[in-house]
N, C-alpha and C. Protein backbone atom coordinates (compact mmCIF):
# COMPACT_ATOMS: atom_id res chain seq x y z
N UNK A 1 163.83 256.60 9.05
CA UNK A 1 164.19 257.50 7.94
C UNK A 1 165.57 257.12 7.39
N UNK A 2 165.42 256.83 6.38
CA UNK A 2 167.01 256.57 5.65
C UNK A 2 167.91 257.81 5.29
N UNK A 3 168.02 257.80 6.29
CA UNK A 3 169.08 259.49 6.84
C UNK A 3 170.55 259.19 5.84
N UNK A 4 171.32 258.09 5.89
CA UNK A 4 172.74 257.93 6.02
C UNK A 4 172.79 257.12 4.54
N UNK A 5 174.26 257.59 4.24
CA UNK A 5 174.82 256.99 3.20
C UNK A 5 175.63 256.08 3.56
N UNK A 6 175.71 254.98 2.75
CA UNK A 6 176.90 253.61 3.26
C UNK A 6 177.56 253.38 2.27
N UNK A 7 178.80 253.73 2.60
CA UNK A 7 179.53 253.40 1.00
C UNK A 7 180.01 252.10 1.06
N UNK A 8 180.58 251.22 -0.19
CA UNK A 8 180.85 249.62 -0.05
C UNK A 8 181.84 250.20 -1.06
N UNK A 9 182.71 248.38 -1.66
CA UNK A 9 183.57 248.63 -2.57
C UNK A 9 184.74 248.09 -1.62
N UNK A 10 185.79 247.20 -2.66
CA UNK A 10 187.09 246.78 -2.58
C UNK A 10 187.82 248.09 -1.86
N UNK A 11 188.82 247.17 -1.22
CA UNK A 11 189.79 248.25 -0.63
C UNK A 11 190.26 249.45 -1.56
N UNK A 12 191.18 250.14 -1.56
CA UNK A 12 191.53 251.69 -2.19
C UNK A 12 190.56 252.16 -2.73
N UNK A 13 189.43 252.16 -2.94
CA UNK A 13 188.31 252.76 -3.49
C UNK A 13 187.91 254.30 -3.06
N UNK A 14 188.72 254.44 -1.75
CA UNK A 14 188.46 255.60 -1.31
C UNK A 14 187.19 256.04 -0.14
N UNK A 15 187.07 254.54 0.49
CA UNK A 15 185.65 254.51 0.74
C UNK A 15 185.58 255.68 1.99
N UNK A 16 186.92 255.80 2.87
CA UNK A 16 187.14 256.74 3.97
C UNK A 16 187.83 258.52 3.64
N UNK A 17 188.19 258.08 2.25
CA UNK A 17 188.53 259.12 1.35
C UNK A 17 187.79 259.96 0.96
N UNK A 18 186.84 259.59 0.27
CA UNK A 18 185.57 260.53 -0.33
C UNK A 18 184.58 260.30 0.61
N UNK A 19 184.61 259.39 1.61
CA UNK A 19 183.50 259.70 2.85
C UNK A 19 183.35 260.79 3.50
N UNK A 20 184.96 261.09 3.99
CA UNK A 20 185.03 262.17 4.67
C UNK A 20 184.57 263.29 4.12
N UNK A 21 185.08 263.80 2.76
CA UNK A 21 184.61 265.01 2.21
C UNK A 21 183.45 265.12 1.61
N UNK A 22 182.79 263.82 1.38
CA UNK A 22 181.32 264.11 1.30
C UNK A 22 180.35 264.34 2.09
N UNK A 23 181.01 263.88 3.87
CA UNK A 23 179.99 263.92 4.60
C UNK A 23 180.31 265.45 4.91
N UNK A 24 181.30 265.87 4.81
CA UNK A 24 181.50 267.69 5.27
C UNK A 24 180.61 268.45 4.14
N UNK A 25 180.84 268.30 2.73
CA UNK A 25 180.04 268.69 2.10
C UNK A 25 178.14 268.69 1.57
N UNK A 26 177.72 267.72 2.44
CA UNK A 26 176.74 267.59 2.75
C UNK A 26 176.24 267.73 4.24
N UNK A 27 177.45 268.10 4.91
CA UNK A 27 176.46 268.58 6.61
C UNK A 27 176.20 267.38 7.21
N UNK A 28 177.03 266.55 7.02
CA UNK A 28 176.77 264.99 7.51
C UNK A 28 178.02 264.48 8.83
N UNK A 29 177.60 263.55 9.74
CA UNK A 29 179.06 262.92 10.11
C UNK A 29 179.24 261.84 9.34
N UNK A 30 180.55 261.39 10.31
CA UNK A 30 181.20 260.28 9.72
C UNK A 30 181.72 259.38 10.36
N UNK A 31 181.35 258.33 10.45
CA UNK A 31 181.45 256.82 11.25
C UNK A 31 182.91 255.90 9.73
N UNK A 32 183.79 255.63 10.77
CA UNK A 32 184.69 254.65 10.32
C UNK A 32 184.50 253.00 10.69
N UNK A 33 183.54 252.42 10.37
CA UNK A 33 183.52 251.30 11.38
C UNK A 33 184.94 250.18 11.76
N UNK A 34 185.80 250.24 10.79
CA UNK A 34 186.77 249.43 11.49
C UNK A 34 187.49 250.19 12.49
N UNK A 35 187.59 251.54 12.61
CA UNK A 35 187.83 252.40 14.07
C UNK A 35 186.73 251.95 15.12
N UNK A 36 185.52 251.69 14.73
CA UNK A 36 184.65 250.97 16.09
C UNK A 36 184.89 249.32 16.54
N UNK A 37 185.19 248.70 15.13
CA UNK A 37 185.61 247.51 15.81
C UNK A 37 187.10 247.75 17.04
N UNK A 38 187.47 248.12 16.35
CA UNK A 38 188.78 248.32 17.05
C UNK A 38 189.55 248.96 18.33
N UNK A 39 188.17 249.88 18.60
CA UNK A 39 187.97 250.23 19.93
C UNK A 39 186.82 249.21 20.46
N UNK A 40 185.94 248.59 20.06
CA UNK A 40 185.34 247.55 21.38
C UNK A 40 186.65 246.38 21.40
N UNK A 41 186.97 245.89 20.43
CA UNK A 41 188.16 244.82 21.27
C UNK A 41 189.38 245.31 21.04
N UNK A 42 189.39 246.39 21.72
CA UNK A 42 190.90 247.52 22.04
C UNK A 42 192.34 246.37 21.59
N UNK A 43 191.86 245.99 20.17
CA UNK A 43 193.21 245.46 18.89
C UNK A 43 193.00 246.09 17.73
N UNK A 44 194.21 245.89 17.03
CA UNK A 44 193.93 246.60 15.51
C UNK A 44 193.58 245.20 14.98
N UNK A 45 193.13 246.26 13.50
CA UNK A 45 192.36 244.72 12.84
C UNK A 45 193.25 243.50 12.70
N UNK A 46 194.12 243.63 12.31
CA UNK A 46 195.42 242.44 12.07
C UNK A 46 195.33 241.92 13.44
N UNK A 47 195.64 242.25 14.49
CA UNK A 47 195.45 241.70 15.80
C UNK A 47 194.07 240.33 15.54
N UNK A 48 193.31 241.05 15.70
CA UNK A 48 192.01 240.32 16.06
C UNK A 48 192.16 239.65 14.85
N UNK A 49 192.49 239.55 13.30
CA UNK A 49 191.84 238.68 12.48
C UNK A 49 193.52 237.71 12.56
N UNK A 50 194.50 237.71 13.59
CA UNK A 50 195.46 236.69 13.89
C UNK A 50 194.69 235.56 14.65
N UNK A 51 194.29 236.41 15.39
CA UNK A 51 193.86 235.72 17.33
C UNK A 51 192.57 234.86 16.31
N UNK A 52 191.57 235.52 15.61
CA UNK A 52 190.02 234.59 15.80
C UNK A 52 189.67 234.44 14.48
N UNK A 53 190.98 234.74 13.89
CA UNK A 53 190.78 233.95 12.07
C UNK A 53 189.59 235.03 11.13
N UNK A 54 189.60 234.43 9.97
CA UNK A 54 188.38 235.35 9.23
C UNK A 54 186.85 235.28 9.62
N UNK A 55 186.69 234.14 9.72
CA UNK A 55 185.34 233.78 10.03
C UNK A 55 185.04 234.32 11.54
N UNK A 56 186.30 234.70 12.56
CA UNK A 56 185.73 235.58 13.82
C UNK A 56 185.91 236.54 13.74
N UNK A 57 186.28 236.93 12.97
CA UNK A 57 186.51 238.59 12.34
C UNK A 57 185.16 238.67 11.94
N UNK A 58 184.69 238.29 10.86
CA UNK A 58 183.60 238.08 10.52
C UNK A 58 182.72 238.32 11.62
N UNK A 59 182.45 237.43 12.29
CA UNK A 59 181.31 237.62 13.44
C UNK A 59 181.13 238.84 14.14
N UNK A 60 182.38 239.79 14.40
CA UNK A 60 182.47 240.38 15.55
C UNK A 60 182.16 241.95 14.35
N UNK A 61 182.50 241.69 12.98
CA UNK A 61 182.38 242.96 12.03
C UNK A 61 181.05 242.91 11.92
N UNK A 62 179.86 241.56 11.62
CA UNK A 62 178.10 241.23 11.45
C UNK A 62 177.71 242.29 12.83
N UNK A 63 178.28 241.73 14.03
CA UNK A 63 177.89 242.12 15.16
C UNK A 63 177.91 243.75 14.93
N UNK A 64 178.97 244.24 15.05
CA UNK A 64 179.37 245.76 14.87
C UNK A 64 178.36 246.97 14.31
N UNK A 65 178.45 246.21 12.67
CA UNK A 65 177.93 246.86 12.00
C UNK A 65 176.14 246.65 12.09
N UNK A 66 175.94 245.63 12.48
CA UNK A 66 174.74 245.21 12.67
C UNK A 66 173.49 246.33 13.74
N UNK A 67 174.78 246.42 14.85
CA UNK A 67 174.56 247.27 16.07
C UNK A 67 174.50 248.75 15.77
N UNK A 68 175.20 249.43 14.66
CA UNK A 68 174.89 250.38 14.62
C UNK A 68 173.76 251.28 15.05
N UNK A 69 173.73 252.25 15.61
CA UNK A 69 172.77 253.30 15.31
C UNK A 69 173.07 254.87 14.88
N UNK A 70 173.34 255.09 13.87
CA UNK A 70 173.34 256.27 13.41
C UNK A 70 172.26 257.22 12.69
N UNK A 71 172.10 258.41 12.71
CA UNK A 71 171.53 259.54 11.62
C UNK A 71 172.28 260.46 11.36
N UNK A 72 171.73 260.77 9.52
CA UNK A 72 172.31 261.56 9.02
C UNK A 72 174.21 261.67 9.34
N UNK A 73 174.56 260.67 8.70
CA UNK A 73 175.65 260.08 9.01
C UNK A 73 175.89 259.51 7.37
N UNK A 74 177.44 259.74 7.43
CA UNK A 74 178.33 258.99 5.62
C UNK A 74 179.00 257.89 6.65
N UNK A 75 178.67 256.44 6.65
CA UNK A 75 179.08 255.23 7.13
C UNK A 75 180.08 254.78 6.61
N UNK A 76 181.21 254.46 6.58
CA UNK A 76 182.26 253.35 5.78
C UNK A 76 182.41 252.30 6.42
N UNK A 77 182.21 251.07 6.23
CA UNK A 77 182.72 249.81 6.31
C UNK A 77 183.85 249.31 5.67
N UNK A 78 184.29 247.64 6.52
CA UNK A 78 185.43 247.53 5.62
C UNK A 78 184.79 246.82 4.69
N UNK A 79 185.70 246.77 3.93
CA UNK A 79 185.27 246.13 2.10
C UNK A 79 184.68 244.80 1.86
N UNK A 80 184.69 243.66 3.44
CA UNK A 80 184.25 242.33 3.83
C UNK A 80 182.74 241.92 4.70
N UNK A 81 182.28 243.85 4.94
CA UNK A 81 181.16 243.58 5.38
C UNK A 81 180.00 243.34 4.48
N UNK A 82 180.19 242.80 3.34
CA UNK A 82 179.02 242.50 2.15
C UNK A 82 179.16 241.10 2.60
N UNK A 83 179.81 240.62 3.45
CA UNK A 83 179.27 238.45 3.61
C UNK A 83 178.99 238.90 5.28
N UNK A 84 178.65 239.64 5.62
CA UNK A 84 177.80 239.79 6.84
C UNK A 84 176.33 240.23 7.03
N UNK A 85 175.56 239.26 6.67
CA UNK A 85 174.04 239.65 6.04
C UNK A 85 173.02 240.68 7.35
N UNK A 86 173.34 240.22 8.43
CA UNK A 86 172.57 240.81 9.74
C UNK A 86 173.12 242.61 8.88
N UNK A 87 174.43 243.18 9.14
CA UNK A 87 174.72 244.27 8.75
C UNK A 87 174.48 244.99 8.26
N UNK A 88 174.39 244.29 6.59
CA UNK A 88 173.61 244.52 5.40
C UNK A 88 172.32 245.06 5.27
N UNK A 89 171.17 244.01 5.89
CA UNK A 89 169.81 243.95 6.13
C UNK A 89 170.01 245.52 6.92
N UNK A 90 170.81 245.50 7.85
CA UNK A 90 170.27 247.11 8.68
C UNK A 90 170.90 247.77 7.87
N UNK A 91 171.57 248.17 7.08
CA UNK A 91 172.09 249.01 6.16
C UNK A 91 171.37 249.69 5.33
N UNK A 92 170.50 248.45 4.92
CA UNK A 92 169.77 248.72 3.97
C UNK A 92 168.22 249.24 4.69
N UNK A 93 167.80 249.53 5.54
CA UNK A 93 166.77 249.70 6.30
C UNK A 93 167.10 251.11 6.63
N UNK A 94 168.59 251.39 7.10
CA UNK A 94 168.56 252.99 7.92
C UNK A 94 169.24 254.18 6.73
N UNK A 95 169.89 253.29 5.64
CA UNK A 95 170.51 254.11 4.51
C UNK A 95 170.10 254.15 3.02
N UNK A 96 170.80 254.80 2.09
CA UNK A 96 170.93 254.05 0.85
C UNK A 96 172.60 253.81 0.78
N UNK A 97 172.79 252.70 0.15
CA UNK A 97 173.81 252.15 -0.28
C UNK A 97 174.83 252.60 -1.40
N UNK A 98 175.84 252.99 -1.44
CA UNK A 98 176.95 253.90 -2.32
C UNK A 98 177.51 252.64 -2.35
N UNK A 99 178.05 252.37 -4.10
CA UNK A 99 178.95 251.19 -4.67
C UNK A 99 180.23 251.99 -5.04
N UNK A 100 181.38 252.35 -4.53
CA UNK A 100 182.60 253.08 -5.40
C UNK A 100 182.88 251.72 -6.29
N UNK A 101 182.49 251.54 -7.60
CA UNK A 101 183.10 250.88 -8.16
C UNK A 101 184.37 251.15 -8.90
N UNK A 102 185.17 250.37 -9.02
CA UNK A 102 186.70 250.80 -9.85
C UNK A 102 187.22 249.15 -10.28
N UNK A 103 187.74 249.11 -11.75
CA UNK A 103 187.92 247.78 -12.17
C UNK A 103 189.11 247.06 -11.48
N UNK A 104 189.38 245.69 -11.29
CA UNK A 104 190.50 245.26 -11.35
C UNK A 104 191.39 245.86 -11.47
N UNK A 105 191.84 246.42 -12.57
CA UNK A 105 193.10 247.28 -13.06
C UNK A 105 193.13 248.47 -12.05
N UNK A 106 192.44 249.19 -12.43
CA UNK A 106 192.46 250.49 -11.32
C UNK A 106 192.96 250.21 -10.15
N UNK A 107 192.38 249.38 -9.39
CA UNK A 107 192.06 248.70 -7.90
C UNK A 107 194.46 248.44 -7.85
N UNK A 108 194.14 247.49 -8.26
CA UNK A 108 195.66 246.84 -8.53
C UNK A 108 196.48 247.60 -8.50
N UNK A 109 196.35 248.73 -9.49
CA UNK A 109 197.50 250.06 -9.37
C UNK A 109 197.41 250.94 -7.60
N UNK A 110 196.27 250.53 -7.73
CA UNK A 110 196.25 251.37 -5.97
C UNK A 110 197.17 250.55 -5.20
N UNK A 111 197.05 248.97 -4.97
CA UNK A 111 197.20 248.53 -3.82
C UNK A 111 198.51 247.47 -4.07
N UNK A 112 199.65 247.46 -4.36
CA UNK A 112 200.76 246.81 -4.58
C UNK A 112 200.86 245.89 -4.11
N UNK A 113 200.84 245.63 -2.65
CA UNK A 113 200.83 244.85 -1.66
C UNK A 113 199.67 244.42 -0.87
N UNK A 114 198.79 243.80 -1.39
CA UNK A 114 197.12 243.33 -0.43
C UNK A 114 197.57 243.21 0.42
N UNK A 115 198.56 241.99 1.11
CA UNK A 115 198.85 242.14 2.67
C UNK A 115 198.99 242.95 3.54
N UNK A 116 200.02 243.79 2.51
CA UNK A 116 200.59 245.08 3.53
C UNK A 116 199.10 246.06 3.92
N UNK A 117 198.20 245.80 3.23
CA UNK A 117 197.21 246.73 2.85
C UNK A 117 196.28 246.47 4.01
N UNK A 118 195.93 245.11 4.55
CA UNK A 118 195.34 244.11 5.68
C UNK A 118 194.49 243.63 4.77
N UNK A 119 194.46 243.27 3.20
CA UNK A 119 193.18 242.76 2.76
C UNK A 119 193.41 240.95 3.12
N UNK A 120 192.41 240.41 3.70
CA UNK A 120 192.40 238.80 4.21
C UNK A 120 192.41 238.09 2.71
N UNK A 121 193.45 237.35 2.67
CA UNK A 121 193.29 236.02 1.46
C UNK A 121 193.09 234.98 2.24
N UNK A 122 191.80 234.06 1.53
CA UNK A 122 192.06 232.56 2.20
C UNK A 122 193.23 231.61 1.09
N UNK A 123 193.86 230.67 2.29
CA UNK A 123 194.82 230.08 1.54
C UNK A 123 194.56 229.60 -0.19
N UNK A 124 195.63 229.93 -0.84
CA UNK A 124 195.20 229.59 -2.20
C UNK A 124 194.22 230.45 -2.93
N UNK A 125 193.89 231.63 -2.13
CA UNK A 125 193.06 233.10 -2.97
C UNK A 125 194.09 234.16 -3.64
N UNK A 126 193.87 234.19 -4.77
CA UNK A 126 194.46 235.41 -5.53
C UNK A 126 193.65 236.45 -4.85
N UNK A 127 194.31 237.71 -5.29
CA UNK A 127 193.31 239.12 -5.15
C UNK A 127 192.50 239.37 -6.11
N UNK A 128 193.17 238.39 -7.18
CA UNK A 128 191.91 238.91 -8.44
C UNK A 128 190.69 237.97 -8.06
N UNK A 129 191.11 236.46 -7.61
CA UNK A 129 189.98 235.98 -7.33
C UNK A 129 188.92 236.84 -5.86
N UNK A 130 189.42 237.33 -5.14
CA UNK A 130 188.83 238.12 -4.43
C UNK A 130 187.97 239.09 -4.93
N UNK A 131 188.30 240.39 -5.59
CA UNK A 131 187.52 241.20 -6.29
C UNK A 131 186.59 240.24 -7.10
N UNK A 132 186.70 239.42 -8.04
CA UNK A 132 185.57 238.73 -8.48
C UNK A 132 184.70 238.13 -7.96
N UNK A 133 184.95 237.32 -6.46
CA UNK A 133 183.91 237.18 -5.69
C UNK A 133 182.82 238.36 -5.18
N UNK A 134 183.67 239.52 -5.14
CA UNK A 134 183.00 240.24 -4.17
C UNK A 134 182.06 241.51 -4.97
N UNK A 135 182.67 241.55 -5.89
CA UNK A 135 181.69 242.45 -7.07
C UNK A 135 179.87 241.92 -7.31
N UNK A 136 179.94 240.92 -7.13
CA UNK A 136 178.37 240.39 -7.07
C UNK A 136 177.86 241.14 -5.84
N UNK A 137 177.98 241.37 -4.60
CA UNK A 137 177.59 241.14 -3.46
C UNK A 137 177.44 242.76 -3.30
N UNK A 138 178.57 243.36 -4.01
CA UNK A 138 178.48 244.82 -4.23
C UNK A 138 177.48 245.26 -4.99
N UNK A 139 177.50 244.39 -5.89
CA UNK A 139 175.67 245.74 -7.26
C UNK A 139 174.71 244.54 -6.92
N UNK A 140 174.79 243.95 -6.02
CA UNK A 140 173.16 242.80 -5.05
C UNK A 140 172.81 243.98 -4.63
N UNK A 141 173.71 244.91 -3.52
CA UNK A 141 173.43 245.68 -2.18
C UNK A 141 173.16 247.08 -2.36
N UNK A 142 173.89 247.69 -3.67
CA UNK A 142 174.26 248.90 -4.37
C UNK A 142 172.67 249.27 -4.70
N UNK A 143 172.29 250.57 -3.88
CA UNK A 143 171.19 251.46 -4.61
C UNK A 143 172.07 252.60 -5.37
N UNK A 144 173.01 253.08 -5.40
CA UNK A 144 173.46 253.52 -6.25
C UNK A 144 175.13 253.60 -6.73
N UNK A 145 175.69 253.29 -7.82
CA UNK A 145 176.81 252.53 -8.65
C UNK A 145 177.37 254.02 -9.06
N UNK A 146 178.72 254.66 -8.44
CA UNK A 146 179.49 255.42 -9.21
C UNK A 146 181.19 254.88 -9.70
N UNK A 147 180.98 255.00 -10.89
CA UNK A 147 182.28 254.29 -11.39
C UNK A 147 183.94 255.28 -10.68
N UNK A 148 184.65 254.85 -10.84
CA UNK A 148 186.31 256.03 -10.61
C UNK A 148 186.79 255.40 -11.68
N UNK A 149 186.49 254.80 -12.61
CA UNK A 149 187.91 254.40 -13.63
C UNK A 149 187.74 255.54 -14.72
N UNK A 150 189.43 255.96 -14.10
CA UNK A 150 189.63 257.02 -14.92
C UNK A 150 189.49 258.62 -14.44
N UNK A 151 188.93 258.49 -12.79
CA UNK A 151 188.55 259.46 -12.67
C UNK A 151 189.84 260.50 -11.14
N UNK A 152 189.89 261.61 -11.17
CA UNK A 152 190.55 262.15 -10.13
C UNK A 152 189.49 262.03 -8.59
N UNK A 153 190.19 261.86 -7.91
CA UNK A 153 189.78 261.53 -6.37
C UNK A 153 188.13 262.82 -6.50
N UNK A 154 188.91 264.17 -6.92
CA UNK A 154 187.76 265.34 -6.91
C UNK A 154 186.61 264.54 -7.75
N UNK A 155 186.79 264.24 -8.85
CA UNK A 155 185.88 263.85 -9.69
C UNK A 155 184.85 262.62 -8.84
N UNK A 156 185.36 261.89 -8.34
CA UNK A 156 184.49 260.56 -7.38
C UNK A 156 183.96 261.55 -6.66
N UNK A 157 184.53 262.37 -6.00
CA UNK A 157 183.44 263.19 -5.02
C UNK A 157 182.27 263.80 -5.64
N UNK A 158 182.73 264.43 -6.72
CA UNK A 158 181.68 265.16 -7.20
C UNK A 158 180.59 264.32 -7.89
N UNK A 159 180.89 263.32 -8.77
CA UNK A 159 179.87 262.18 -9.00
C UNK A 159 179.05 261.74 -8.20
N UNK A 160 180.08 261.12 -6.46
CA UNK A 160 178.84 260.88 -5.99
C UNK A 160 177.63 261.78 -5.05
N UNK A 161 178.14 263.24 -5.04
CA UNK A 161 177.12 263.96 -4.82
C UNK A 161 176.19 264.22 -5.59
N UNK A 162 176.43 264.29 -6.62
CA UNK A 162 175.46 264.57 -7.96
C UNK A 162 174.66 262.97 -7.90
N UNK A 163 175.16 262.03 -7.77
CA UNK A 163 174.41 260.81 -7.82
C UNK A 163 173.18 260.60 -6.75
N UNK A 164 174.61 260.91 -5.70
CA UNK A 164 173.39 261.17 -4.34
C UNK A 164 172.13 262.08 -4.31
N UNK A 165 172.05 263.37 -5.06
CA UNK A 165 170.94 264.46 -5.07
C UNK A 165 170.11 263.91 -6.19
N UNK A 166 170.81 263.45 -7.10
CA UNK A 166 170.03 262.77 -8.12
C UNK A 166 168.67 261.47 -7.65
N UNK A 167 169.34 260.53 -6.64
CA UNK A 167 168.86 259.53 -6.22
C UNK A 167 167.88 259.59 -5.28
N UNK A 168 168.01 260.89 -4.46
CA UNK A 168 167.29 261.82 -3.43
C UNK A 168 166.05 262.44 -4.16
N UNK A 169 166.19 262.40 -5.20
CA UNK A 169 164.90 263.76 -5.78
C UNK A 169 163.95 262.60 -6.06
N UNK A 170 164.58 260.97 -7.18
CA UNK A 170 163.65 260.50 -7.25
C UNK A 170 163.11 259.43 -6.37
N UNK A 171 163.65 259.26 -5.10
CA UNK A 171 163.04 258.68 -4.00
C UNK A 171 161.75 259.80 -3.71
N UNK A 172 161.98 260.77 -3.64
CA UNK A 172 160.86 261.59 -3.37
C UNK A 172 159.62 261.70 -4.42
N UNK A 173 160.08 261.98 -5.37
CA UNK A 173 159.03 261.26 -6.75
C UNK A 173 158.12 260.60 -6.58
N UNK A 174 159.02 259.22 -6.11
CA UNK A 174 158.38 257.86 -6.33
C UNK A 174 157.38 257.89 -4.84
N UNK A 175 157.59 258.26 -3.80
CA UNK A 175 157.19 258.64 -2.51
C UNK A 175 155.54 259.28 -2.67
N UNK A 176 155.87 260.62 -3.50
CA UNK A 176 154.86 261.26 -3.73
C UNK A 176 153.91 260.28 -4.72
N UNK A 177 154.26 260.16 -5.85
CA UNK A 177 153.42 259.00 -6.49
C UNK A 177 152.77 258.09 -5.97
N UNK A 178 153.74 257.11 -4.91
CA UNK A 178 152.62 256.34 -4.13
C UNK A 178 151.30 257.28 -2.87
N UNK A 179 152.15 257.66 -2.71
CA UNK A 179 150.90 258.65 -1.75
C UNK A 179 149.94 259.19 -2.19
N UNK A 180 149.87 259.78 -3.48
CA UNK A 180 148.95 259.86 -4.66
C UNK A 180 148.10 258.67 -4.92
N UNK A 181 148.64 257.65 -4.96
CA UNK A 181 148.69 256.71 -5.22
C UNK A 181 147.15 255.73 -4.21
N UNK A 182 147.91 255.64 -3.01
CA UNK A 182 147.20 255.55 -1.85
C UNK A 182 145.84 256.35 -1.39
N UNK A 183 146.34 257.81 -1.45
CA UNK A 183 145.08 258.69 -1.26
C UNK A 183 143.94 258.52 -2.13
N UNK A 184 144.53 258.22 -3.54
CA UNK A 184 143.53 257.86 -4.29
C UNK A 184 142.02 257.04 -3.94
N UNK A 185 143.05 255.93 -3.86
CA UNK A 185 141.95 254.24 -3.52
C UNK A 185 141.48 254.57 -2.61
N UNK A 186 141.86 254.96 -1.10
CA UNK A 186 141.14 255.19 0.20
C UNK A 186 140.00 255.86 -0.50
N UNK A 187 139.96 257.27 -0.93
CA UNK A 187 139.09 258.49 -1.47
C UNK A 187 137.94 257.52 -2.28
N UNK A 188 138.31 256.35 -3.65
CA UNK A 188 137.38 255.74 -4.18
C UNK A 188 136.71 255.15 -2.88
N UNK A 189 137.30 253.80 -2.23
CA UNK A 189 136.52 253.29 -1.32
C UNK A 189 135.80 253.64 -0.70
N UNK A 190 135.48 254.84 -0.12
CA UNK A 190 134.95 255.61 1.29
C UNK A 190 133.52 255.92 0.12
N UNK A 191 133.84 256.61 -1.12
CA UNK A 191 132.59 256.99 -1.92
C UNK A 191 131.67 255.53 -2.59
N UNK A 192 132.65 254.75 -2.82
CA UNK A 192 131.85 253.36 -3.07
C UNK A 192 131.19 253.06 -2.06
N UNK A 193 131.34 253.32 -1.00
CA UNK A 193 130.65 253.13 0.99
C UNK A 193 129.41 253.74 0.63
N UNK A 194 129.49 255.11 0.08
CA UNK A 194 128.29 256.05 0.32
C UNK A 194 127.22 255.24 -0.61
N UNK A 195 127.61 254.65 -1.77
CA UNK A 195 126.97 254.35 -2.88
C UNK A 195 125.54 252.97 -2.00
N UNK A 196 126.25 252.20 -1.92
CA UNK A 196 125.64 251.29 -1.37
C UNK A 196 124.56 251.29 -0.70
């Protein structure tokens, strides 16, 4: 059952921000996963992505998030688990997917300092080239896209509940339709049986 919401999106987006108060306002918990990495290899993230570089950061975030098991749960990841495909794939199997999108500009005014922030550059990466890589990988994964440009922290919350109930009614729709759908043909076949 796709119980849980997973929010994605560049750093300051708010992803632990409006997680929290959405999962209270919907009767949900709330999983931080870089608080789980960080208690199985009892380092903070900067620690571990000194010691085993990006690409073992990488491995050990695929692993993490991969391993999950949650219900009825608001998930946050960090903003690098969209190039960890094992993760993803279960993400997309136990949830639907929340995009906080917010442009360049927006993003930028949040975060002054990427370093100070822990966002990973590889040598010779801007941050802008970062966000442009990673915006593909975000509306690939995204079942549903709420914008913040322009908007108050309240306002992202309230969008993405309204998005979320919105997205909820017509999963059920489409649910019922196929089952309609299904019951149908079985019902023809069985009477085409009698015909014969």
């Amino acid at each position: 059952m796709k119980s849980n919401l997973i929010f994605i999106g560049m750093p300051a987006v708010g992803k632990s921000t409006v997680g929290i108060v959405v999962a209270k306002r919907l009767g949900m918990n709330f999983i931080d996963t870089d608080l789980l990495i960080q208690e199985q290899e009892k380092k903070l993230l900067r620690e571990i992505i000194a010691e085993v570089g990006q690409d073992g950061f990488l491995k050990i975030e695929n692993q993490v998030n991969a391993d999950l098991e949650a219900e009825n749960s608001v998930i946050s990841p960090g903003g690098s688990v969209i190039y960890c495909s094992d993760a993803m794939k279960h993400y997309k199997e136990i949830g639907t997917v929340v995009y906080l999108k917010a442009s360049y500009q927006t993003i930028k005014k949040r975060i002054h300092n990427p370093k100070k922030r822990g966002v990973v550059l590889r040598k010779d990466q801007s941050f802008r080239d970062l966000y442009n890589e990673r915006v593909p990988y975000f509306e690939k994964y995204a079942d549903i896209t709420v914008c913040e440009d322009g908007c108050r922290i309240e306002d992202t919350i309230e969008n993405v509940i309204n998005a979320v109930g919105e997205y909820r009614k017509q999963q059920k729709k489409r649910k019922k339709k196929k089952y309609r759908k299904q019951a149908g043909t079985g019902y023809r076949k069985a009477s085409d049986k009698k015909n014969t």
